[in-house]
Every structure is written in structure tokens, then in C-alpha cells.
N, C-alpha and C. Protein backbone atom coordinates (compact mmCIF):
# COMPACT_ATOMS: atom_id res chain seq x y z
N UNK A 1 106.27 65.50 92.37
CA UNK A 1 105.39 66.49 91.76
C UNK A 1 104.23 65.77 91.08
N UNK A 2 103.22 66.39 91.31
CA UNK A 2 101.84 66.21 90.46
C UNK A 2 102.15 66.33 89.05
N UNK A 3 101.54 65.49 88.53
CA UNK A 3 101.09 65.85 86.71
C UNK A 3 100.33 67.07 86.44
N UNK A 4 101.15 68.00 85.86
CA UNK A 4 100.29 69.33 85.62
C UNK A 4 100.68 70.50 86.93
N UNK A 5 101.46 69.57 88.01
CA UNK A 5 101.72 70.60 89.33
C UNK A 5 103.01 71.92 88.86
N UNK A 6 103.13 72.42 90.00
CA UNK A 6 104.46 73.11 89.65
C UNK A 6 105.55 72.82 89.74
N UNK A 7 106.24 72.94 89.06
CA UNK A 7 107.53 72.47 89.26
C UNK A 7 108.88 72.96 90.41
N UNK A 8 108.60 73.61 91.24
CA UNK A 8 108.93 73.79 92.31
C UNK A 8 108.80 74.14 93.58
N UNK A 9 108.99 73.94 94.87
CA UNK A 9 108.77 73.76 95.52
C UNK A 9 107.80 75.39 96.55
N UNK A 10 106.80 75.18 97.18
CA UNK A 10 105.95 76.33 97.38
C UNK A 10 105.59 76.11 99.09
N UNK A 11 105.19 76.86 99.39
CA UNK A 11 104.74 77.19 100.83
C UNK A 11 103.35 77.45 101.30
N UNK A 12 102.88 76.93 102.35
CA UNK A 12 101.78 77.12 103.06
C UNK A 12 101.98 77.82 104.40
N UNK A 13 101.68 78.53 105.05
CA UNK A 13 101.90 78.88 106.12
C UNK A 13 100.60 79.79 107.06
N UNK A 14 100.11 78.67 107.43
CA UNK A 14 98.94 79.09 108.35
C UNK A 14 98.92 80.12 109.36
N UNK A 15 100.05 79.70 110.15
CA UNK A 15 100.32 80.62 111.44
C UNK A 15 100.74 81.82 111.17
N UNK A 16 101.29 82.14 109.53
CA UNK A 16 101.67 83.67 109.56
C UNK A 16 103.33 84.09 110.35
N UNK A 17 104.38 82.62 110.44
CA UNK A 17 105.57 82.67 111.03
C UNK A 17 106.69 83.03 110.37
N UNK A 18 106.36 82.33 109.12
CA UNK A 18 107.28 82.59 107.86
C UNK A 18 107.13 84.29 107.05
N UNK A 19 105.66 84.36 106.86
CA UNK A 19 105.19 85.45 106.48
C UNK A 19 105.39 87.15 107.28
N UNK A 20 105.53 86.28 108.48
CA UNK A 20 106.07 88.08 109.18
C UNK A 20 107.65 88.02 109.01
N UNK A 21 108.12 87.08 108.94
CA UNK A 21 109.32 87.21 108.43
C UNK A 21 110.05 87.84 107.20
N UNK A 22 109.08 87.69 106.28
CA UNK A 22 108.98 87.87 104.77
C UNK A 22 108.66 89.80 104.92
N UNK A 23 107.66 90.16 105.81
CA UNK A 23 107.10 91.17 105.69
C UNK A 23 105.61 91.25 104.96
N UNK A 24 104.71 89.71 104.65
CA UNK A 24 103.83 89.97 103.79
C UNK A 24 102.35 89.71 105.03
N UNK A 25 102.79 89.26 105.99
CA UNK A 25 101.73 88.59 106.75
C UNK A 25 101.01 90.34 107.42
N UNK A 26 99.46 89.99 107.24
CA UNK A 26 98.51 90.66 107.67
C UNK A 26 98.13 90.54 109.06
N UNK A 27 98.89 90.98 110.49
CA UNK A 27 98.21 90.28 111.93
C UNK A 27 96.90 90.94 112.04
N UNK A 28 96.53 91.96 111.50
CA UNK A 28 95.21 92.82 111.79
C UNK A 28 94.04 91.20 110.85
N UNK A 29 94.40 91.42 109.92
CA UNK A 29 93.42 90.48 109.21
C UNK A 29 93.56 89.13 109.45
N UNK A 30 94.88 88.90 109.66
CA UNK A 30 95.20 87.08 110.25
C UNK A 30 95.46 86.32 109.05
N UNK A 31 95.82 87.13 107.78
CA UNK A 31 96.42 86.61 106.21
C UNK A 31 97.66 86.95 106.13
N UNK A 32 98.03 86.34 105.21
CA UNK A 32 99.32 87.12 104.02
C UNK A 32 99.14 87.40 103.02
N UNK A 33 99.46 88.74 102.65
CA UNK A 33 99.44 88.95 100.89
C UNK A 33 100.08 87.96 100.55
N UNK A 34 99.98 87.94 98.80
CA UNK A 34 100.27 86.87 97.87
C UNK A 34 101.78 87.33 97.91
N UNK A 35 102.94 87.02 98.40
CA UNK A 35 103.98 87.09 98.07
C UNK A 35 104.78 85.86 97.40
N UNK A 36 105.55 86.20 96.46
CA UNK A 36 106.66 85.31 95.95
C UNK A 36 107.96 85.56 95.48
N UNK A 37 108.75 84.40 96.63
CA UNK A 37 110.15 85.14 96.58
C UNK A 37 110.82 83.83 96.15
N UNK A 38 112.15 84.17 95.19
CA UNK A 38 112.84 83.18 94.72
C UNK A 38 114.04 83.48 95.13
N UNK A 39 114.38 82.06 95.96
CA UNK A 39 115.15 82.06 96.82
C UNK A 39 116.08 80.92 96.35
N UNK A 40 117.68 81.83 96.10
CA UNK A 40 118.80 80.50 95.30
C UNK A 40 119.38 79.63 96.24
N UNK A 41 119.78 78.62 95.87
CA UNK A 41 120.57 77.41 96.28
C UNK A 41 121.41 78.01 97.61
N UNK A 42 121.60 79.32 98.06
CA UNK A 42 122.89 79.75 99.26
C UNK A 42 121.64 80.43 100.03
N UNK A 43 120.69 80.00 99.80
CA UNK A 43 119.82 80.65 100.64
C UNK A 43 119.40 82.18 100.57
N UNK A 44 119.64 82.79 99.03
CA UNK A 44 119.35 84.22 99.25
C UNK A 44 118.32 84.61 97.93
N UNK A 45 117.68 85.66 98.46
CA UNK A 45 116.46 85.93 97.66
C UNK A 45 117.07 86.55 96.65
N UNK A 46 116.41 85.81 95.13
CA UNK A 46 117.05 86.89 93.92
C UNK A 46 116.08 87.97 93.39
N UNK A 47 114.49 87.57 94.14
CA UNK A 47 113.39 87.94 93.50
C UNK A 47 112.21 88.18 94.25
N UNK A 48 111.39 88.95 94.35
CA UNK A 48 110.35 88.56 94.88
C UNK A 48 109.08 89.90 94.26
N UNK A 49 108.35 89.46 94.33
CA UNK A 49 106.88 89.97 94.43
C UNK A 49 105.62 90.16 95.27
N UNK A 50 104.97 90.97 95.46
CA UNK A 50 103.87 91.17 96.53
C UNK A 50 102.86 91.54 95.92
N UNK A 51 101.74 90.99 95.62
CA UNK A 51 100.53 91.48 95.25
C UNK A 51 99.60 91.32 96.28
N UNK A 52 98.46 92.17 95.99
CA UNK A 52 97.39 92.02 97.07
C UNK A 52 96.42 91.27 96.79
N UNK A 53 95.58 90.90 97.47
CA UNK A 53 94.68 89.80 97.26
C UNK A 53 94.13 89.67 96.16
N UNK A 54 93.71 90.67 95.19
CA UNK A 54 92.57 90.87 94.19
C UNK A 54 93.11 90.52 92.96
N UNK A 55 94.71 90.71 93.04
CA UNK A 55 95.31 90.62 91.50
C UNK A 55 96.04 89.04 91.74
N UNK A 56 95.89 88.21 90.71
CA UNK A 56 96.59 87.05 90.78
C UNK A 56 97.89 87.16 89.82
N UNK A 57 98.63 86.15 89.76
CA UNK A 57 99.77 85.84 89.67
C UNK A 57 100.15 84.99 88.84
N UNK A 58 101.29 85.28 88.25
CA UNK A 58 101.64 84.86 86.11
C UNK A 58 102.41 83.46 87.07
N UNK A 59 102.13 82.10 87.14
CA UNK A 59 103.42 81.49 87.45
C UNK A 59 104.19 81.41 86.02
N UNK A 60 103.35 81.32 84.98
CA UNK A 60 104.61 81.30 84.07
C UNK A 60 105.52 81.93 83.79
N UNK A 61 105.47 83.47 84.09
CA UNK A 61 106.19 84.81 84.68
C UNK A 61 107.44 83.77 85.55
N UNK A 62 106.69 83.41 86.73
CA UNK A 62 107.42 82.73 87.63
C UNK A 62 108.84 81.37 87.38
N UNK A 63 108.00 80.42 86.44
CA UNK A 63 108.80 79.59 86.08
C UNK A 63 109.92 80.54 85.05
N UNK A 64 109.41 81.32 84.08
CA UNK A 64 110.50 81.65 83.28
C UNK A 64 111.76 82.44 84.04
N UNK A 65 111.35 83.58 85.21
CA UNK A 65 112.11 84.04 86.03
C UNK A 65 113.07 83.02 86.35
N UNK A 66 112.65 81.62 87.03
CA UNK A 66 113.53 80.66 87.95
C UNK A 66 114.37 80.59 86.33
N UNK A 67 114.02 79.78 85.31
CA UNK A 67 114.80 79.45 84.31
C UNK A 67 115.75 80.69 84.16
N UNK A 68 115.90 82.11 84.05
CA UNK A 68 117.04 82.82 84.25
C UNK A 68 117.93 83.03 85.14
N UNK A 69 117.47 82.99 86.47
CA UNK A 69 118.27 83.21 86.96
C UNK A 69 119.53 81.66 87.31
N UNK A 70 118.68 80.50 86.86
CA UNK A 70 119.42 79.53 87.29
C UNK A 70 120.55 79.36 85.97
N UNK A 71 120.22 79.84 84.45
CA UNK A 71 121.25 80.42 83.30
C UNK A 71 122.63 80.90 84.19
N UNK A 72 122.34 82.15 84.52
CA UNK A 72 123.20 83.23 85.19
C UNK A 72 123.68 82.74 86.40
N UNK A 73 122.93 82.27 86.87
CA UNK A 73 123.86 81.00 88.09
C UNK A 73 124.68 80.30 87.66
N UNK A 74 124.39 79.56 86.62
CA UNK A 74 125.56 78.36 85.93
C UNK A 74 125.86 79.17 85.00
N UNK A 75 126.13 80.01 84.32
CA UNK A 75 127.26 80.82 83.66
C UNK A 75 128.08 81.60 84.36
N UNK A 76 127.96 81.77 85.67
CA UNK A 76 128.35 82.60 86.81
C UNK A 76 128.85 84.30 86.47
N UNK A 77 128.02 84.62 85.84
CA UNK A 77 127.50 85.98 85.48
C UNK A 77 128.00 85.95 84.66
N UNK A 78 128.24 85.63 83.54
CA UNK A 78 129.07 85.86 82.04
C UNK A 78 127.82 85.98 81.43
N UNK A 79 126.54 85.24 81.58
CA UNK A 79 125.54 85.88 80.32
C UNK A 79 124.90 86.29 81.58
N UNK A 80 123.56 87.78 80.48
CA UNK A 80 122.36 87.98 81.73
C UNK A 80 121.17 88.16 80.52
N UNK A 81 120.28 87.79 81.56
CA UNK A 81 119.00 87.72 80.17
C UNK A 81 118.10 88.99 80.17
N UNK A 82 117.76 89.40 79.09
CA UNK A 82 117.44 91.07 78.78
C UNK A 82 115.41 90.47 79.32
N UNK A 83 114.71 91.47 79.68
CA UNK A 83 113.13 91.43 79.76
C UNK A 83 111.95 90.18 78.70
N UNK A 84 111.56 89.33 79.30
CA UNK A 84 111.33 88.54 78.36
C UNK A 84 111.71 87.45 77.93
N UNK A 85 113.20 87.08 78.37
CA UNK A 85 114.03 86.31 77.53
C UNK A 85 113.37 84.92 77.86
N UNK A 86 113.65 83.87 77.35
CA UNK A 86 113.20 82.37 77.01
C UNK A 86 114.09 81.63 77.14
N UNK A 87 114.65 80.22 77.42
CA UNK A 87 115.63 79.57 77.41
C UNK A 87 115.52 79.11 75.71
N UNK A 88 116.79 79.37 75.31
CA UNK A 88 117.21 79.46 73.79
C UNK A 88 117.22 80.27 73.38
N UNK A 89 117.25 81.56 73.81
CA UNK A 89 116.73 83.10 73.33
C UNK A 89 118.09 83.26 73.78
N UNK A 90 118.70 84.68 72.61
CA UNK A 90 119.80 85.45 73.18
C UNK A 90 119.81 86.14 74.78
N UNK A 91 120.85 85.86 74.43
CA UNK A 91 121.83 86.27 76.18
C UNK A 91 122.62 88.35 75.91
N UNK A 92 123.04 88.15 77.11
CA UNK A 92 123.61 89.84 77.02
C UNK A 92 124.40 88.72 77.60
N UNK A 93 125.88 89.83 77.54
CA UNK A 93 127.17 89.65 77.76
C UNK A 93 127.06 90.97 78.71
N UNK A 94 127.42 90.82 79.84
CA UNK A 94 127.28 91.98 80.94
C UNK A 94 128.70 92.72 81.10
N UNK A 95 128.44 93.77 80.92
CA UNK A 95 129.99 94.84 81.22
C UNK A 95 129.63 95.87 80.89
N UNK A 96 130.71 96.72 80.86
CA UNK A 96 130.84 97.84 80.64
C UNK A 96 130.59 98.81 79.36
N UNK A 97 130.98 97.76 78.19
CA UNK A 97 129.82 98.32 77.18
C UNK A 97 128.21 98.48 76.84
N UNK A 98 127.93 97.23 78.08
CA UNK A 98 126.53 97.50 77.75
C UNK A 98 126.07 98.79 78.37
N UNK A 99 126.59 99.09 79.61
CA UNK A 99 126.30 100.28 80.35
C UNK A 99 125.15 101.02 79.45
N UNK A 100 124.12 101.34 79.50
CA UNK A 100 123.69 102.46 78.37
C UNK A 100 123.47 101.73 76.75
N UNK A 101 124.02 100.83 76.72
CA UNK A 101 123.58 100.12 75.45
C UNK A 101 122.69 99.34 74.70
N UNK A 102 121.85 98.63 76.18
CA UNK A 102 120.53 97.43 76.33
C UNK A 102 120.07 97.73 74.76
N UNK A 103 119.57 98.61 74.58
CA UNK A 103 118.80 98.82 73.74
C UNK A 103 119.22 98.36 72.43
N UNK A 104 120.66 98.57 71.83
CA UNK A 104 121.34 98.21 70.61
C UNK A 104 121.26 97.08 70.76
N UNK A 105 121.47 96.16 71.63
CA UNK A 105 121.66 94.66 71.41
C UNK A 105 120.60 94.05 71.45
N UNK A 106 119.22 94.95 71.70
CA UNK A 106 117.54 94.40 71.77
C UNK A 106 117.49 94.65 70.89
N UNK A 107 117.50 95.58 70.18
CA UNK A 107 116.89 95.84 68.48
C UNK A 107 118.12 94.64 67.81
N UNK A 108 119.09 94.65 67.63
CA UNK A 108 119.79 93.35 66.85
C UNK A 108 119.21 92.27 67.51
N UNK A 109 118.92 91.80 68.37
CA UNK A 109 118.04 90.55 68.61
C UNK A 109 116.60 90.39 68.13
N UNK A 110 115.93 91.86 68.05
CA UNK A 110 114.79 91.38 67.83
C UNK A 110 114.06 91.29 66.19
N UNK A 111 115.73 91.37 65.82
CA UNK A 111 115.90 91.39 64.31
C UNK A 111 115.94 89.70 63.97
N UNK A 112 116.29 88.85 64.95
CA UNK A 112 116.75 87.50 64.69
C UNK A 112 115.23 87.10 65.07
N UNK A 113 114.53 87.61 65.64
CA UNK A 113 113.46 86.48 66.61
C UNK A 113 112.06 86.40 65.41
């Protein structure tokens, strides 16, 4: 990686091979929308996004996304991270009480932050 690059790994795809695959590639125009999909370690998408040409794209959105889901990967679903969350930031405990609850355990968190 570059100094200042991203920290993970990204795609180019000229021919539009990968991209009709994806569903983002344009054959009328001979582009791809801006898509980005995060794709885990077993090969499966946890995430993705499609914008169109005009609107650009948060990578820091991006990096913080990868930092959760790779949490919840190595906790193997015992924590999940609520909208926002940060590495060091409270976790949810996922079940059946939260069902309907998000909200109680956001307002007690956002009592700590």
C-alpha cells in the first residue's frame, strides 16, 4: 500500500467483465456505475452500494463499514454494531430482547459518548 492509499484492496475493470457480473456495468454507455461491494474472507458480499456517476463516495463510510463487519466476524455474531458505531464504541448484544429495543440501548449509549 501507498502512504496515504487505501487500505484495502480495490478494482479496475476496463472491459466491464466483472461489472456485468456485479450488475453495475453500463453496455449502452461502455461504463460502470460507482459500485462498492464488501466482500468477506468466504467469498460473500456483506455490503454493497451503487451510486451514479455525479454523487461520490464516503471511503471513510467505507473503511468504518469493513472495521464492523470484520468485529462481528471475529466475535462470530455475539456483538453487532448499532449506525455509526467506531471501533471502541459500544457494541449491541444481538437477540431477542433487542427485537424492538435498538433504541433503549442507543439512548443509554449515547448517554456515555
Amino acid at each position: 500500500m501507498v502512504a496515504g492509499g487505501v487500505p484495502f484492496p480495490m478494482l479496475s475493470d476496463a472491459g466491464g467483465k466483472v461489472g456485468s457480473v456485479y450488475g453495475v456495468y453500463d453496455g449502452e454507455a461502455g461504463v460502470e456505475t460507482r459500485g462498492r461491494f464488501l466482500i468477506d474472507p468466504d467469498g460473500l458480499i456483506q455490503a454493497y452500494e451503487v451510486l451514479t456517476p455525479p454523487v461520490g463516495r464516503n471511503v471513510s463510510e467505507s473503511i468504518r463499514q469493513i472495521q464492523a463487519f470484520q468485529l462481528v466476524r471475529e466475535s462470530k455474531g455475539t456483538q453487532a454494531t448499532p449506525s455509526g458505531w467506531r471501533p471502541g464504541k459500544p457494541t449491541l448484544k444481538p437477540g431477542i430482547d433487542l427485537v424492538g429495543n435498538v433504541w433503549k440501548e442507543w439512548k443509554t449509549q449515547l448517554a456515555f459518548d
